[in-house]
PDB file of N, CA and C in Angstrom:
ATOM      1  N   UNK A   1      -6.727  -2.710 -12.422  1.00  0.00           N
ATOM      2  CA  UNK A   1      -7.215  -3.336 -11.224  1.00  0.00           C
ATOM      3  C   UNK A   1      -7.045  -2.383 -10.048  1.00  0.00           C
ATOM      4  N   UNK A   2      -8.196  -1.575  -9.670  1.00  0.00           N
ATOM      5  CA  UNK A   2      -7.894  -1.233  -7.955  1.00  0.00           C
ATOM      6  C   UNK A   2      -8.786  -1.422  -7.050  1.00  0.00           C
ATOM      7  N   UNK A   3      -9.310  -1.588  -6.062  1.00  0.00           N
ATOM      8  CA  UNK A   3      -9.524  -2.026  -4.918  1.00  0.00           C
ATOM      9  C   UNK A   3     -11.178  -1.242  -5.302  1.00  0.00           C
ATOM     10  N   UNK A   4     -11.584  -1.381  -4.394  1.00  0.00           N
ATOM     11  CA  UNK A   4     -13.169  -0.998  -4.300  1.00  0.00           C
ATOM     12  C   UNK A   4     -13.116   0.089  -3.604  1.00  0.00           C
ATOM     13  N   UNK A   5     -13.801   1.299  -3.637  1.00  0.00           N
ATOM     14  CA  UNK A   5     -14.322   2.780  -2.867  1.00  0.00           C
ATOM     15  C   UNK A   5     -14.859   2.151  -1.892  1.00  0.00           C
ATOM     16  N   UNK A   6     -15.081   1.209  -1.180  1.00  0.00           N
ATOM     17  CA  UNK A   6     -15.325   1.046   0.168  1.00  0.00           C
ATOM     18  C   UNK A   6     -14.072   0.407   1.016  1.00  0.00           C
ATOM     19  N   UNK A   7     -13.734  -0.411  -0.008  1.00  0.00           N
ATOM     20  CA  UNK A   7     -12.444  -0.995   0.801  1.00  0.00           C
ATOM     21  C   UNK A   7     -11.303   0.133   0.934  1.00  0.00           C
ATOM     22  N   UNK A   8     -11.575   0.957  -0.387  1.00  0.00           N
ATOM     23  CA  UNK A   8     -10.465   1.910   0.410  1.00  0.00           C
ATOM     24  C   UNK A   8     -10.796   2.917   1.502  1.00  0.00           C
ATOM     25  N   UNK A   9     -11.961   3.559   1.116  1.00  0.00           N
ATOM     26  CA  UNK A   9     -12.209   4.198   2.637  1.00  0.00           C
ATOM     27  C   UNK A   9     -11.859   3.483   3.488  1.00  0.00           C
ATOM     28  N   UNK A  10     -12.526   2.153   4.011  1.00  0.00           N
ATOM     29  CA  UNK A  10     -11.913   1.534   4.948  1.00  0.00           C
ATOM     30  C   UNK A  10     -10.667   1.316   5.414  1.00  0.00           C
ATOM     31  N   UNK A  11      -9.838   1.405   4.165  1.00  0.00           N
ATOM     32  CA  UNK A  11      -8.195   1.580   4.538  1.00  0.00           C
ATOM     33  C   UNK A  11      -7.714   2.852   5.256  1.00  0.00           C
ATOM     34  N   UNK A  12      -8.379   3.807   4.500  1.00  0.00           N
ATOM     35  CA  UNK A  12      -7.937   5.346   5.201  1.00  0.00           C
ATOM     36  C   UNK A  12      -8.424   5.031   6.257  1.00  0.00           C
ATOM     37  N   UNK A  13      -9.856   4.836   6.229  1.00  0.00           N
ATOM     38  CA  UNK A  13     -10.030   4.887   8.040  1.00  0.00           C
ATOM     39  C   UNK A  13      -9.317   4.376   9.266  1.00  0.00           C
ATOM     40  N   UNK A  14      -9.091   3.026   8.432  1.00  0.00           N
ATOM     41  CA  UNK A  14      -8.311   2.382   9.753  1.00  0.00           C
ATOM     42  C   UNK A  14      -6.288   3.199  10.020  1.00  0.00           C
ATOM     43  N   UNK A  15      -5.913   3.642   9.129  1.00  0.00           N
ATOM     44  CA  UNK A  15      -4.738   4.149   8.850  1.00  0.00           C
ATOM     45  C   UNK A  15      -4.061   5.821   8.732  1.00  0.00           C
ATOM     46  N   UNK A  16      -5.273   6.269   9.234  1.00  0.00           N
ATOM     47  CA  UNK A  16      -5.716   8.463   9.349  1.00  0.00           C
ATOM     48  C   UNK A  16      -4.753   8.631  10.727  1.00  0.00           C
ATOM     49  N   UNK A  17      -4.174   9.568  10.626  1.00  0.00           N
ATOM     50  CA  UNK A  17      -3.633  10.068  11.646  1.00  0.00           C
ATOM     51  C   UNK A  17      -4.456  11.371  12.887  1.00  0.00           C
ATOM     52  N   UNK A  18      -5.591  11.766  12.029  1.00  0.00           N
ATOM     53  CA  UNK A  18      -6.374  12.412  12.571  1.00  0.00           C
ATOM     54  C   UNK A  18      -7.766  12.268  11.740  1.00  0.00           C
ATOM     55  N   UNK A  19      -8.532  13.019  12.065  1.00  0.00           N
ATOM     56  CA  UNK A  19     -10.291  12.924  11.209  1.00  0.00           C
ATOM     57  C   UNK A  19      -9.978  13.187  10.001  1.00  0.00           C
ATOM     58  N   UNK A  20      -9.370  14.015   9.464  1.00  0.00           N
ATOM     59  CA  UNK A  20      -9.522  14.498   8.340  1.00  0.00           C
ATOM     60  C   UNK A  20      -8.173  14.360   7.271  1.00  0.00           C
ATOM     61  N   UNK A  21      -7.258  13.244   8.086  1.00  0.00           N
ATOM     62  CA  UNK A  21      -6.542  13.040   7.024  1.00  0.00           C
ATOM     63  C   UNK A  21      -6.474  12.164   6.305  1.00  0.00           C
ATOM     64  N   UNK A  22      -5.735  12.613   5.264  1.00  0.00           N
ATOM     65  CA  UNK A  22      -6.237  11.410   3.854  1.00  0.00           C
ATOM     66  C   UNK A  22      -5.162  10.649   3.111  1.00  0.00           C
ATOM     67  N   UNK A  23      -3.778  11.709   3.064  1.00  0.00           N
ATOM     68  CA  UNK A  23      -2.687  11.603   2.417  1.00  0.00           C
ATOM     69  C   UNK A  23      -1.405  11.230   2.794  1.00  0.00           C
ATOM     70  N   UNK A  24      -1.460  10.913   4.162  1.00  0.00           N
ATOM     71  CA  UNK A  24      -0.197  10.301   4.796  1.00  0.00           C
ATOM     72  C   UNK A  24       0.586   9.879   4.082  1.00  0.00           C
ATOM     73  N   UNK A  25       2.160   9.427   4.249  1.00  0.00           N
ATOM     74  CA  UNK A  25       2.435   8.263   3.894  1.00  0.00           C
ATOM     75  C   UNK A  25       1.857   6.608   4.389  1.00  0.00           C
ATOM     76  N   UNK A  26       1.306   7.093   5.726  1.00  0.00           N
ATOM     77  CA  UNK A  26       0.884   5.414   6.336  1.00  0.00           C
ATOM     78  C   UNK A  26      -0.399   5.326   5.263  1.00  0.00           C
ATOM     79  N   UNK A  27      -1.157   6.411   5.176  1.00  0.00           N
ATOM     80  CA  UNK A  27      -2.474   5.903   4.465  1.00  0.00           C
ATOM     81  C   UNK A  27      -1.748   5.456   2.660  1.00  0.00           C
ATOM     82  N   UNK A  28      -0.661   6.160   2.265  1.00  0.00           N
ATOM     83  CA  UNK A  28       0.008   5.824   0.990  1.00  0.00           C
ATOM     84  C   UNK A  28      -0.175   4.192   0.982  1.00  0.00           C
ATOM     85  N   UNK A  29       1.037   4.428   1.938  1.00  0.00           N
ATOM     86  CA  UNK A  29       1.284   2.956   2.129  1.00  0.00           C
ATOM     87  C   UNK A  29       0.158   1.243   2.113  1.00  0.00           C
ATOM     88  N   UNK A  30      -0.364   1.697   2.947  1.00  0.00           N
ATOM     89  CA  UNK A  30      -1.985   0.859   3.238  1.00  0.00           C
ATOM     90  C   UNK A  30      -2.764   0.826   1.842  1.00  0.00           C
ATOM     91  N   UNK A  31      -2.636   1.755   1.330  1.00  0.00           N
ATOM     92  CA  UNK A  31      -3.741   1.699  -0.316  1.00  0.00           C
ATOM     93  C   UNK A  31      -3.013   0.979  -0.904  1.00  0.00           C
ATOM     94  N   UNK A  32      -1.780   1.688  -1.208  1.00  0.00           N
ATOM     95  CA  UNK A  32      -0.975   0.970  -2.056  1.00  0.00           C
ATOM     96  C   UNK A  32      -0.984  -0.921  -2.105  1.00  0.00           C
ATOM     97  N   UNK A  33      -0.580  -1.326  -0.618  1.00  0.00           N
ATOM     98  CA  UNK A  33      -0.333  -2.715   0.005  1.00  0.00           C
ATOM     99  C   UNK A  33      -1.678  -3.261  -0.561  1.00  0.00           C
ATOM    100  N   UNK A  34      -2.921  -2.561  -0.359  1.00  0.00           N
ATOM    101  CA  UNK A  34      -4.249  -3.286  -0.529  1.00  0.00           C
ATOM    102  C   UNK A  34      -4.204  -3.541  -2.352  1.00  0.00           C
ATOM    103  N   UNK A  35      -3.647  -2.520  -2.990  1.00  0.00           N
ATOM    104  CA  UNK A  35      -3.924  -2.635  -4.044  1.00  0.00           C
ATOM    105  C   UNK A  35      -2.534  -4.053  -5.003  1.00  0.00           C
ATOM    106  N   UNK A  36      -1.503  -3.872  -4.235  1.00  0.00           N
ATOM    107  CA  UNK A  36      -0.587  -4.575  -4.773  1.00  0.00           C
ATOM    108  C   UNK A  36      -1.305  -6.255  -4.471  1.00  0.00           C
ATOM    109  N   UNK A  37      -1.821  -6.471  -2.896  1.00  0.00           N
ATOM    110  CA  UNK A  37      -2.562  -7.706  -2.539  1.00  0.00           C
ATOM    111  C   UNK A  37      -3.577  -8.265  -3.879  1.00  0.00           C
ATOM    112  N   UNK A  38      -4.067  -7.577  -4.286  1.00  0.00           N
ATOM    113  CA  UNK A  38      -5.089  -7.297  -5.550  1.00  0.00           C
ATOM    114  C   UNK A  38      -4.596  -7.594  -6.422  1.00  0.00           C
ATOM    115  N   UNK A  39      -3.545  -6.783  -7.295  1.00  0.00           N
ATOM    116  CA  UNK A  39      -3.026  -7.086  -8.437  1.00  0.00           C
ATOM    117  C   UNK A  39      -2.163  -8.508  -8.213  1.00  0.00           C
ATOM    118  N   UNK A  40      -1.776  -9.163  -6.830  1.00  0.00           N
ATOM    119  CA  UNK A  40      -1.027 -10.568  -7.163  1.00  0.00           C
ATOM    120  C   UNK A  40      -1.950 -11.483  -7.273  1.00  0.00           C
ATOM    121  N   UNK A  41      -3.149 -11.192  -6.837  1.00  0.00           N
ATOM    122  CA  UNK A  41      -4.241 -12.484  -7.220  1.00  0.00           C
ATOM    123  C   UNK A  41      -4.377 -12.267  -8.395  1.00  0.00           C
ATOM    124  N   UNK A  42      -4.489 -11.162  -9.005  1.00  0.00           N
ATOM    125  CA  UNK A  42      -4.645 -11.139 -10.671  1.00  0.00           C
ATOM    126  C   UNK A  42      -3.489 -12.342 -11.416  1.00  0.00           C
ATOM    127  N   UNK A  43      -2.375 -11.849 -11.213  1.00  0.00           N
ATOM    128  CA  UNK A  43      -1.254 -12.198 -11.320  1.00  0.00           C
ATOM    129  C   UNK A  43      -1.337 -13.725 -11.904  1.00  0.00           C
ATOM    130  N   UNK A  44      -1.826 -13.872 -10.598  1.00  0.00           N
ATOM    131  CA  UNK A  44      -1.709 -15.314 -10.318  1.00  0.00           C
ATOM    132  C   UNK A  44      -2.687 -16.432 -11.290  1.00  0.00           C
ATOM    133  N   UNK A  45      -3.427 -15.517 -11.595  1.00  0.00           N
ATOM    134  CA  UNK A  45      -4.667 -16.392 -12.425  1.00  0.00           C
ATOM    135  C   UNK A  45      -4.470 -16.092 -13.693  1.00  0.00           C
ATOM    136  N   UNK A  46      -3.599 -14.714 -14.259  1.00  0.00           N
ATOM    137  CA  UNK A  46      -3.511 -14.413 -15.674  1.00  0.00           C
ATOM    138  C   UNK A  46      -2.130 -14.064 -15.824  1.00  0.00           C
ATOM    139  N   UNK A  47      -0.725 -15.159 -15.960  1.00  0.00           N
ATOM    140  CA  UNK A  47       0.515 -14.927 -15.709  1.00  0.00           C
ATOM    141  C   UNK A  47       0.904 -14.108 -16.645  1.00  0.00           C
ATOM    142  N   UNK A  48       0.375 -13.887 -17.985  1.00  0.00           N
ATOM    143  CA  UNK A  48       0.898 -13.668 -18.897  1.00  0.00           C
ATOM    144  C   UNK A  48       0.322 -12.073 -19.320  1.00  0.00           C
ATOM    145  N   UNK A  49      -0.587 -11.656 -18.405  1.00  0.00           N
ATOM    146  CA  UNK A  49      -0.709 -10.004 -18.488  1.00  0.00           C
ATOM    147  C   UNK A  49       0.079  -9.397 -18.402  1.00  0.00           C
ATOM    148  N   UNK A  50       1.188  -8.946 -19.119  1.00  0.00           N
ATOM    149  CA  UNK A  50       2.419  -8.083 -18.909  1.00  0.00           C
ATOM    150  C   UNK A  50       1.982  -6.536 -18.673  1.00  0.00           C
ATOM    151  N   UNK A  51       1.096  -6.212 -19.221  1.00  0.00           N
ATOM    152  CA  UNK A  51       0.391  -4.170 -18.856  1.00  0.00           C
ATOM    153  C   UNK A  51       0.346  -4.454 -17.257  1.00  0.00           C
ATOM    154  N   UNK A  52      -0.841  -5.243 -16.882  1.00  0.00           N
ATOM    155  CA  UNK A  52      -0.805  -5.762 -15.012  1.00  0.00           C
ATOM    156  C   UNK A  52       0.132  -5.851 -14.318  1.00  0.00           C
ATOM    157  N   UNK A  53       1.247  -6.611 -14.975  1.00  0.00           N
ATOM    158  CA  UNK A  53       2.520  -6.797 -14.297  1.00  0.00           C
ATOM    159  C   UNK A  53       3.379  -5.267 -14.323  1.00  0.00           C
ATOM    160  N   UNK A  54       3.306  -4.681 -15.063  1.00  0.00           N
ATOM    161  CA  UNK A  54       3.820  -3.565 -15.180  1.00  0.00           C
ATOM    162  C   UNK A  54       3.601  -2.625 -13.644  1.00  0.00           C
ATOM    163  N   UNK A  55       2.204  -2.553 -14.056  1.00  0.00           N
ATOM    164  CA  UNK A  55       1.149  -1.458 -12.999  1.00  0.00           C
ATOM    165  C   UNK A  55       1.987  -2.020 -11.716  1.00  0.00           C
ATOM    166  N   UNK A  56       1.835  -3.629 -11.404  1.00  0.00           N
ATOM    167  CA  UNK A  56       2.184  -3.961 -10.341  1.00  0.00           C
ATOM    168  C   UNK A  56       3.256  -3.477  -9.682  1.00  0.00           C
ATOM    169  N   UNK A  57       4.615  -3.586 -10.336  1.00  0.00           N
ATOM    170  CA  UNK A  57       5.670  -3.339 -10.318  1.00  0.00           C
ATOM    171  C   UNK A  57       6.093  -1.803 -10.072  1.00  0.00           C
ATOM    172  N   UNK A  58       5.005  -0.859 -10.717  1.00  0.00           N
ATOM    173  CA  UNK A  58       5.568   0.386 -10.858  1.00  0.00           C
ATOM    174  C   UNK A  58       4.716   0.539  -9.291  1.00  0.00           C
ATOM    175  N   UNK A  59       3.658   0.298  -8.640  1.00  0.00           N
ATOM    176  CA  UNK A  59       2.954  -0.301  -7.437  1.00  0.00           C
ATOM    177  C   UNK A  59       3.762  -0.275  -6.759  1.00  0.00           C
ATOM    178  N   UNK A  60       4.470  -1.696  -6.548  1.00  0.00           N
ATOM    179  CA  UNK A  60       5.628  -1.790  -5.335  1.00  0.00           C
ATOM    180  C   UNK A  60       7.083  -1.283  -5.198  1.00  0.00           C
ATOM    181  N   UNK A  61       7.427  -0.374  -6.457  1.00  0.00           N
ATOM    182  CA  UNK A  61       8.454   0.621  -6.314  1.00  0.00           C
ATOM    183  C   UNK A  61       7.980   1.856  -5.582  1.00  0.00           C
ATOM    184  N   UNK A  62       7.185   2.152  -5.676  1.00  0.00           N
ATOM    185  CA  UNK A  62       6.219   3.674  -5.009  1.00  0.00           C
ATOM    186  C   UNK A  62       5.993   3.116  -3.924  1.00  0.00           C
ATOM    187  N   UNK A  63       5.709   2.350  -3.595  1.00  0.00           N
ATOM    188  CA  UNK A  63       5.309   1.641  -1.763  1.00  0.00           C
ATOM    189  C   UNK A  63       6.596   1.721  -1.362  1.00  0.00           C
ATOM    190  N   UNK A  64       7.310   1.222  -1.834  1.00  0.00           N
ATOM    191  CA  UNK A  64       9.105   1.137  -1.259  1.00  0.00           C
ATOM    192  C   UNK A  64       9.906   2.880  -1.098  1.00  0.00           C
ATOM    193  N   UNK A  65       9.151   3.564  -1.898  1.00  0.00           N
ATOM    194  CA  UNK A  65      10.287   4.688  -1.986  1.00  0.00           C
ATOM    195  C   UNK A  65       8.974   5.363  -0.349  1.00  0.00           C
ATOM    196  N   UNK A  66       7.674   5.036  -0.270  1.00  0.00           N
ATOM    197  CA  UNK A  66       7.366   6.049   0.416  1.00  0.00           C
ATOM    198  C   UNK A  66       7.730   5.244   1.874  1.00  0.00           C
ATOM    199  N   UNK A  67       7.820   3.977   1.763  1.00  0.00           N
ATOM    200  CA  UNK A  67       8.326   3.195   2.931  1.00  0.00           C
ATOM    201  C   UNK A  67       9.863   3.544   3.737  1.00  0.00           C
ATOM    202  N   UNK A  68      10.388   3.863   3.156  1.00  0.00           N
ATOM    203  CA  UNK A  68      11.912   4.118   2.747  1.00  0.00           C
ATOM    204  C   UNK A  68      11.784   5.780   3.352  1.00  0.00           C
ATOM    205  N   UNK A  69      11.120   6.414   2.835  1.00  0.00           N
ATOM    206  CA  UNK A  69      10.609   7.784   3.446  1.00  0.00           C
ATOM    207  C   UNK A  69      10.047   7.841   4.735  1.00  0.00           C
ATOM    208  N   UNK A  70       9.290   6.703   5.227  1.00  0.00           N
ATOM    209  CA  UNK A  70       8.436   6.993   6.482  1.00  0.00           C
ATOM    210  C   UNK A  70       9.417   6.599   7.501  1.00  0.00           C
ATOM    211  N   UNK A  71      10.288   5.503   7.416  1.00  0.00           N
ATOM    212  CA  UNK A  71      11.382   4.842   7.921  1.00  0.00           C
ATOM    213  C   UNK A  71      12.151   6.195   8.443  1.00  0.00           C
ATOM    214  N   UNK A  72      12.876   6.818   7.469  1.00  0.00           N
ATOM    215  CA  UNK A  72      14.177   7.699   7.582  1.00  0.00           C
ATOM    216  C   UNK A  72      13.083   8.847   8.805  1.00  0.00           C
ATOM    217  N   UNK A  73      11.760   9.137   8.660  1.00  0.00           N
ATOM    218  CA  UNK A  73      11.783  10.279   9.366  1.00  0.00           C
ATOM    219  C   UNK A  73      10.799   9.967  10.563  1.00  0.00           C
ATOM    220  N   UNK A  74      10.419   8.417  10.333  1.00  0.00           N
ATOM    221  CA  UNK A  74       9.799   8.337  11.861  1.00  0.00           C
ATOM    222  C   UNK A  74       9.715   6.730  11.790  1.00  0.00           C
ATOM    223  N   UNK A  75      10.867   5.792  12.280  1.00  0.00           N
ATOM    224  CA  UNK A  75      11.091   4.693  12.642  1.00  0.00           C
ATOM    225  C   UNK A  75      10.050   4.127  13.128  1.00  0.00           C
ATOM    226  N   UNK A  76       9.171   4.703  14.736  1.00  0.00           N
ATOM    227  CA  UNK A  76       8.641   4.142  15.134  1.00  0.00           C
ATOM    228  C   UNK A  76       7.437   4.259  14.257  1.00  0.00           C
ATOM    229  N   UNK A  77       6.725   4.764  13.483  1.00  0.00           N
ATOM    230  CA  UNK A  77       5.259   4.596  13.047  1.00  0.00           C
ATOM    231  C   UNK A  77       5.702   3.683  11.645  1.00  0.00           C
ATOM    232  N   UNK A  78       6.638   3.612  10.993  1.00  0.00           N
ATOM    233  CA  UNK A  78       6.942   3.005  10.342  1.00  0.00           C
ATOM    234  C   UNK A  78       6.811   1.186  10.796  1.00  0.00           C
ATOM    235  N   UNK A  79       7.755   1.316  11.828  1.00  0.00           N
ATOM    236  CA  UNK A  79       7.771  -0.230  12.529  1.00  0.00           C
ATOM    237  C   UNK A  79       6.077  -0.913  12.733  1.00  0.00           C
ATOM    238  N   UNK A  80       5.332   0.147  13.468  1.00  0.00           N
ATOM    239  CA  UNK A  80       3.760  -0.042  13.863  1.00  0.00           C
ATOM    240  C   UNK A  80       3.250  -0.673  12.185  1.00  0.00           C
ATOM    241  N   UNK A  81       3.549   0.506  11.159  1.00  0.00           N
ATOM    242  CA  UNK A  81       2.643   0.480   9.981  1.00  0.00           C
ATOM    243  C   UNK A  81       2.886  -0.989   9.149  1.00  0.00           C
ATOM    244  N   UNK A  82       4.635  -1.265   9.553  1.00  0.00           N
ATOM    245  CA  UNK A  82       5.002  -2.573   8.540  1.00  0.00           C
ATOM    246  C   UNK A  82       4.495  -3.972   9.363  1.00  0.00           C
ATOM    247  N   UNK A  83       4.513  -4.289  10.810  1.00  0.00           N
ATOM    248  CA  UNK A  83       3.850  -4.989  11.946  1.00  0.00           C
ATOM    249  C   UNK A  83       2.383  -5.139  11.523  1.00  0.00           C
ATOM    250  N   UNK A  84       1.173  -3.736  10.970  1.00  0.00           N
ATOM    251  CA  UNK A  84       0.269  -3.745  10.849  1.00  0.00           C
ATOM    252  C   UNK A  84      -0.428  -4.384   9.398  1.00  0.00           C
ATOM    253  N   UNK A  85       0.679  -3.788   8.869  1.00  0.00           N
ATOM    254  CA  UNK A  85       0.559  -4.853   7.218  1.00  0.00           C
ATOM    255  C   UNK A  85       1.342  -5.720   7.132  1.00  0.00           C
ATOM    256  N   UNK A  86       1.803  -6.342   7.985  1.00  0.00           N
ATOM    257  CA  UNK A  86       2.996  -7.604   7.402  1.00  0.00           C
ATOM    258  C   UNK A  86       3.584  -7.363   6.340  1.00  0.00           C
ATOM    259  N   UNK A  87       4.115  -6.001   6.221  1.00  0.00           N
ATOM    260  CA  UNK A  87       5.614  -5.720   5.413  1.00  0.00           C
ATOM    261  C   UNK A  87       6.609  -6.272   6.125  1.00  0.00           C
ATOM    262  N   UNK A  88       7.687  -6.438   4.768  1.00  0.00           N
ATOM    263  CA  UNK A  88       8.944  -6.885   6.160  1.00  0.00           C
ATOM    264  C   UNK A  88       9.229  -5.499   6.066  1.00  0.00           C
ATOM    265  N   UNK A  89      10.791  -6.006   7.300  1.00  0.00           N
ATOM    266  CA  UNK A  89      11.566  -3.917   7.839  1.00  0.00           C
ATOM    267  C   UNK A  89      12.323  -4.427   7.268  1.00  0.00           C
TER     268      UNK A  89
END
């Protein structure tokens, strides 16, 4: 399960730190969030997909370690990025 090539452009776009960037952690972050949003509606309709649940999981450990990363070296864009996705801090 991942998100659609438009919805993710749209994620980078809204989440680029300049024109041409692609790889942030905020843009990490934002794909990731869109894609975890995704895999819990799956979730939710097919409880018993354990491969899905997996993906998911290995999903929101990688969101956490780069969250955890953006935190330690820049609080404030971190605070903006978790405010902007309704992560908690």
């Amino acid at each position: 399960m991942t998100i659609s090539a438009e919805a993710k452009k749209k994620t980078i776009a809204e989440n680029r730190r300049h024109p041409t960037d692609s790889g942030s952690p905020e843009i990490q972050i934002a794909v990731l969030t869109a894609q975890i949003l995704e895999l819990t509606e799956h979730m939710q309709r097919h409880p018993k997909d354990y491969a899905s649940r997996h993906g998911l999981l290995l999903k929101v450990n990688r969101r956490n370690k780069l969250a955890t990363y953006l935190r330690r070296v820049d609080a404030a864009k971190y605070g903006q990025l978790a405010e902007k996705l309704g992560l908690r801090k």
